[in-house]
C-alpha atoms as a PDB file:
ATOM      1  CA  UNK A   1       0.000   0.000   0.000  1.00  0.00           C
ATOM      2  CA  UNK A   2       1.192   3.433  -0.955  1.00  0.00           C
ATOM      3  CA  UNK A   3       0.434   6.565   1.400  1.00  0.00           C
ATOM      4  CA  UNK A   4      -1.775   9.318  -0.509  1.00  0.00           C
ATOM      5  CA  UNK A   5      -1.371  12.411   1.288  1.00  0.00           C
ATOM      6  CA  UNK A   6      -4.876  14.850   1.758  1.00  0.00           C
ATOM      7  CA  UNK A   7      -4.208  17.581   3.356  1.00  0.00           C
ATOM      8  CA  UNK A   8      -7.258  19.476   5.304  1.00  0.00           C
ATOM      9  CA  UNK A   9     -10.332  21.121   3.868  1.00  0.00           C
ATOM     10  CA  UNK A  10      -9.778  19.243   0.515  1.00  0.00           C
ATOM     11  CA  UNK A  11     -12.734  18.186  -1.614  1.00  0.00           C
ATOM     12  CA  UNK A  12     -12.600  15.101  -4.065  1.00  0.00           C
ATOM     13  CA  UNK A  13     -15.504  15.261  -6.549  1.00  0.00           C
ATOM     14  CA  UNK A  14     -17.253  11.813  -7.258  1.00  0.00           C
ATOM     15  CA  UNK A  15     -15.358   9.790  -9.844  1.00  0.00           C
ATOM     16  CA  UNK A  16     -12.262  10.948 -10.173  1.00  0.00           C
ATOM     17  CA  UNK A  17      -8.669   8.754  -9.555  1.00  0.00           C
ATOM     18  CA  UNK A  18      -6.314   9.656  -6.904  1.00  0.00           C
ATOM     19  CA  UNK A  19      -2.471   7.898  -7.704  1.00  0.00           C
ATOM     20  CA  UNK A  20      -0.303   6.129  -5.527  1.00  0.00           C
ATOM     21  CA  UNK A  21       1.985   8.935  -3.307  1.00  0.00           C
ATOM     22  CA  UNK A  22      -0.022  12.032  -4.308  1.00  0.00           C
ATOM     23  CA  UNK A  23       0.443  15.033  -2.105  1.00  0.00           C
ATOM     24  CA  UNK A  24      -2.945  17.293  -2.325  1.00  0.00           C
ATOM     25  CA  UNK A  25      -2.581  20.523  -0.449  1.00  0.00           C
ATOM     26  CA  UNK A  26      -4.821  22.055   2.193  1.00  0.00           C
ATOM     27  CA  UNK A  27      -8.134  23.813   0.362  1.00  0.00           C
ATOM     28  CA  UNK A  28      -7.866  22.094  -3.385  1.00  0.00           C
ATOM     29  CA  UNK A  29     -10.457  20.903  -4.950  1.00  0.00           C
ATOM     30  CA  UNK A  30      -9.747  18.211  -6.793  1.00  0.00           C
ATOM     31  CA  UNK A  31     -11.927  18.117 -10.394  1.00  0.00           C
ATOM     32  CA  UNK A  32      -9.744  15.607 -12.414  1.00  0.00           C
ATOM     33  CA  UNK A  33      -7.604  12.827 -12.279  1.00  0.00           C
ATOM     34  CA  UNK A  34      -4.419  12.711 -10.539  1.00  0.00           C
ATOM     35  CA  UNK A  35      -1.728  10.806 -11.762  1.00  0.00           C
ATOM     36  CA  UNK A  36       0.958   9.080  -9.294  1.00  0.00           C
ATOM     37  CA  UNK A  37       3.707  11.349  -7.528  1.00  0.00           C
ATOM     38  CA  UNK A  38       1.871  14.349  -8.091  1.00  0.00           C
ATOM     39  CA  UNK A  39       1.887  17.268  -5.743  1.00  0.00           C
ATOM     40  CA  UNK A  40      -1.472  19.276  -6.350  1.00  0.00           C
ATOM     41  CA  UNK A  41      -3.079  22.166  -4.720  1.00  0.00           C
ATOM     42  CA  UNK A  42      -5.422  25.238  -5.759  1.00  0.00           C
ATOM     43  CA  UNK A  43      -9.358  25.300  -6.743  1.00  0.00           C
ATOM     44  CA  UNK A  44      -9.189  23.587  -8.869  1.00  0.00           C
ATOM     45  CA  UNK A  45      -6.254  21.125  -8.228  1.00  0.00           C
ATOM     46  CA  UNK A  46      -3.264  21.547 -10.435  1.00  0.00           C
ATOM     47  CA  UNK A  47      -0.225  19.711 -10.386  1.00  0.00           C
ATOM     48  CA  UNK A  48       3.204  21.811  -8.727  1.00  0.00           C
ATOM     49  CA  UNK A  49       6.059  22.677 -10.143  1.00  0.00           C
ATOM     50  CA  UNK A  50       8.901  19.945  -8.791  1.00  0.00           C
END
């Protein structure tokens, strides 16, 4: 099993994929898939810069 970081006040809409050892910062919303070892955050969730 591989940890999936969701940080607080974050809303997943119904359907959508989270991969394995995502970050998703405090207050995104997440509206899309997210592939694995993404870092997301914002409304709507968009992947970082590394």
């Amino acid at each position: 099993m591989v940890p999936v970081r969701i940080n607080g006040g974050v809303i997943i809409l119904p359907g959508f994929t989270i991969g394995d050892n995502t970050i998703i910062g405090a207050g995104s919303v997440v509206t899309h898939d997210v592939t694995s070892c993404a870092k997301v955050a914002d409304n709507p969730a968009w992947p970082l810069r590394s």
